[in-house]
Protein backbone atom coordinates (compact mmCIF):
# COMPACT_ATOMS: atom_id res chain seq x y z
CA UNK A 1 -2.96 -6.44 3.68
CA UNK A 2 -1.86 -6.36 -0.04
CA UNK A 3 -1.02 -9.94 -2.11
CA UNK A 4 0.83 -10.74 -4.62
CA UNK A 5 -0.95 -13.41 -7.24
CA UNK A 6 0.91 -15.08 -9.63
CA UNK A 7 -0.87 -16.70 -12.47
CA UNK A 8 0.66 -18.04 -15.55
CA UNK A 9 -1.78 -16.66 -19.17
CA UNK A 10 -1.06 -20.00 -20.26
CA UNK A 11 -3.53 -21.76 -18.23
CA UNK A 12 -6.75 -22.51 -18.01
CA UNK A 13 -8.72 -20.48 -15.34
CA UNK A 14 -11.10 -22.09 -13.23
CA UNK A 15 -14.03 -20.49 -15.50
CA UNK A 16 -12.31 -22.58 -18.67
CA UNK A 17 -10.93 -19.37 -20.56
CA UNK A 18 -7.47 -17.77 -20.57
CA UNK A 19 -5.66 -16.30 -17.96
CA UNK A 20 -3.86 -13.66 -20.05
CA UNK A 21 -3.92 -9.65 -18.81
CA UNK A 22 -6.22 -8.89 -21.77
CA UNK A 23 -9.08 -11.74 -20.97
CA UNK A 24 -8.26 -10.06 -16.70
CA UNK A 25 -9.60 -7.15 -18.03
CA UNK A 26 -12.71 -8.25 -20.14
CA UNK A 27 -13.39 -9.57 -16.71
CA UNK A 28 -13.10 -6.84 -14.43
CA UNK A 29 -15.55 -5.13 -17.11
CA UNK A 30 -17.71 -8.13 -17.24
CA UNK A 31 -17.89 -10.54 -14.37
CA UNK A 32 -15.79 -9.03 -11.53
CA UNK A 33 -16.16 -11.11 -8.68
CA UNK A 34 -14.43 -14.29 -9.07
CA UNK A 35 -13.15 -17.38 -6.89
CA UNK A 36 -9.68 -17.96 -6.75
CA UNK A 37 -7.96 -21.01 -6.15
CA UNK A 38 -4.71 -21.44 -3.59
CA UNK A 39 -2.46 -24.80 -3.22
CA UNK A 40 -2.26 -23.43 0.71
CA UNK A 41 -3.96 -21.56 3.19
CA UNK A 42 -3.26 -18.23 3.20
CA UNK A 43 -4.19 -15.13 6.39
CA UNK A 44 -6.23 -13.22 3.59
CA UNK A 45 -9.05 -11.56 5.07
CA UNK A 46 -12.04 -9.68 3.55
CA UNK A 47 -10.65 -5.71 2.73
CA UNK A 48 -7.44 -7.35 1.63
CA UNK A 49 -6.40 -6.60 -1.77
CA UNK A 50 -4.68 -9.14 -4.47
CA UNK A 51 -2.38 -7.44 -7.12
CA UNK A 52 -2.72 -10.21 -10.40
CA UNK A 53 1.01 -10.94 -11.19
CA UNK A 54 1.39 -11.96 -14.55
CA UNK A 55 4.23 -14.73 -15.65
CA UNK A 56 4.03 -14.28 -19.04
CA UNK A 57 4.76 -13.27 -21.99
CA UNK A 58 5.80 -10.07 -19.60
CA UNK A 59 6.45 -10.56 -15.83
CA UNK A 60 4.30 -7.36 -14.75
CA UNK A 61 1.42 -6.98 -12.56
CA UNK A 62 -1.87 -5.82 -14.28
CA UNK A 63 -5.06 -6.10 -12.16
CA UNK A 64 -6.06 -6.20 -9.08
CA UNK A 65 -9.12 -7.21 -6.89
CA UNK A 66 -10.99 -7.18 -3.30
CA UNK A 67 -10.79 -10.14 -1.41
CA UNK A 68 -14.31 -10.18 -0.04
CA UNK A 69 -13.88 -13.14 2.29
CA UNK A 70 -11.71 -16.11 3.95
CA UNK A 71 -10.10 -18.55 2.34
CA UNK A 72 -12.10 -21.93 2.69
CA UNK A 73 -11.12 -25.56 1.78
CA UNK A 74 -13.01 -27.51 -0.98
CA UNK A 75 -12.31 -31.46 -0.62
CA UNK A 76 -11.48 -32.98 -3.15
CA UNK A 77 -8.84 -30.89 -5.46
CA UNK A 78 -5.66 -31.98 -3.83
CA UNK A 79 -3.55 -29.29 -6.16
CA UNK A 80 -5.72 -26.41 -5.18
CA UNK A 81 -8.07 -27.03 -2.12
CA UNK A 82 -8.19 -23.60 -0.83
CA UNK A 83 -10.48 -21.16 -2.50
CA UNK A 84 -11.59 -17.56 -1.69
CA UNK A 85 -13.63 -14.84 -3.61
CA UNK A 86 -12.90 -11.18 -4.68
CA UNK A 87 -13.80 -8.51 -7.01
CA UNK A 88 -11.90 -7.21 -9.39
CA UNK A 89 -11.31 -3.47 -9.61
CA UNK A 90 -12.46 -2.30 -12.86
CA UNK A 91 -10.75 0.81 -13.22
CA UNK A 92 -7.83 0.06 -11.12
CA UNK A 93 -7.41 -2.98 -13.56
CA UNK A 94 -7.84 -0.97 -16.63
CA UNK A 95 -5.22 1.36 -15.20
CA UNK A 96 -2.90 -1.26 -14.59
CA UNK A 97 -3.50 -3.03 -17.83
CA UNK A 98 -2.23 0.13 -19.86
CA UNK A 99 0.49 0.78 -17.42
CA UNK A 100 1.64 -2.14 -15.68
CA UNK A 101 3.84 -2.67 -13.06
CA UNK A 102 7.43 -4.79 -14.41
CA UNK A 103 8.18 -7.01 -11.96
CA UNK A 104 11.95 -6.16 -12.20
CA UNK A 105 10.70 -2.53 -10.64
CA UNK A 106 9.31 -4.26 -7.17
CA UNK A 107 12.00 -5.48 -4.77
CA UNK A 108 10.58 -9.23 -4.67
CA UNK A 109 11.83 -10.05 -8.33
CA UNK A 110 10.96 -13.65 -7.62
CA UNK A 111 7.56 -14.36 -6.05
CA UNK A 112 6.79 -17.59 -5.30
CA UNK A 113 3.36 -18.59 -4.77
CA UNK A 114 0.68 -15.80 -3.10
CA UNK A 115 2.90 -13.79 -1.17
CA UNK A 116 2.65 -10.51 0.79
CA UNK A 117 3.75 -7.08 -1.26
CA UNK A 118 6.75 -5.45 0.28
CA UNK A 119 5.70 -2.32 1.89
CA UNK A 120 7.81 -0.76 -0.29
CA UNK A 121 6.53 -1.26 -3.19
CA UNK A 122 3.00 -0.68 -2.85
CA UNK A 123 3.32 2.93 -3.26
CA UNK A 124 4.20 1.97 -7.07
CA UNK A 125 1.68 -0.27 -7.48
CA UNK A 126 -1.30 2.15 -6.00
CA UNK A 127 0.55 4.90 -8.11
CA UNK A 128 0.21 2.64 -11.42
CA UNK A 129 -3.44 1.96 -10.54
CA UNK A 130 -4.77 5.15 -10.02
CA UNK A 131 -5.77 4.03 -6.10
CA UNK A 132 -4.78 7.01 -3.47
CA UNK A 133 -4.03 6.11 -0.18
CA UNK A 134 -5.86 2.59 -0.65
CA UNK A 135 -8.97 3.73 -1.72
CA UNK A 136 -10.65 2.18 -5.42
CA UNK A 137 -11.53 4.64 -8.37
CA UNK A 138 -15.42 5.27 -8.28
CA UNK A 139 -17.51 2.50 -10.85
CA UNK A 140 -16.46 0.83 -13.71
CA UNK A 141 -16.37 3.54 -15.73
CA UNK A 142 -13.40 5.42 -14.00
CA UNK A 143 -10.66 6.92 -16.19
């Protein structure tokens, strides 16, 4: 199953640096595999993928990642208690980061919170990062 993930480049990530596109990238080259924070519990499963919305300066989608497991709760953050880890696609994010997807080009123009992509539009969004019929661009070094 493919999600949407919004996050807003304005705030701090979970690691204490930006959330911006560009500092996505340095770590899809860097540090790919990440945990993610959710305000609810969400049906991902390990083999899903999560296409990285961002909400500003540009509403476009620019990276994705593998979710590698379940979301599990973590007591004590009552604003985000649900967390869950995947790996973002290198190349696929590179791809995306020169060519993203404008929001206004997907038919859910308003996403709110982690929500399923419209099987409609995830043609475009495989098209714009370089990932045929599902499958992820070999290494970190792809195109």
């Amino acid at each position: 199953m493919d999600w949407l993930f919004i996050v807003k480049p304005a705030d701090t990530a979970s690691d204490g640096g930006s959330s911006s596109k560009d500092r996505m990238l340095e770590l899809a080259e860097t540090a790919p595999r990440r945990e993610w924070c959710l305000s609810r519990w969400r049906r991902t499963a390990p083999g899903d993928r999560l296409w990285i919305y961002f909400a500003a300066p540009l509403r476009e989608i620019a990276a994705v990642a593998d979710i590698e497991g379940e979301p599990y709760e973590v007591p004590g953050d009552p604003r985000q208690p649900w967390r869950f880890t995947a790996t973002l696609n290198p190349a696929a994010t590179r791809r995306l980061h020169r060519d993203p997807v404008p929001l206004h080009a997907l038919s859910n123009r308003h996403p709110q919170g982690v929500t399923r992509v419209k099987e409609g539009d995830l043609g475009l969004l495989l098209e714009h990062a370089g990932l045929g019929g599902g499958e992820a661009l070999p290494g970190p070094q792809g195109p």
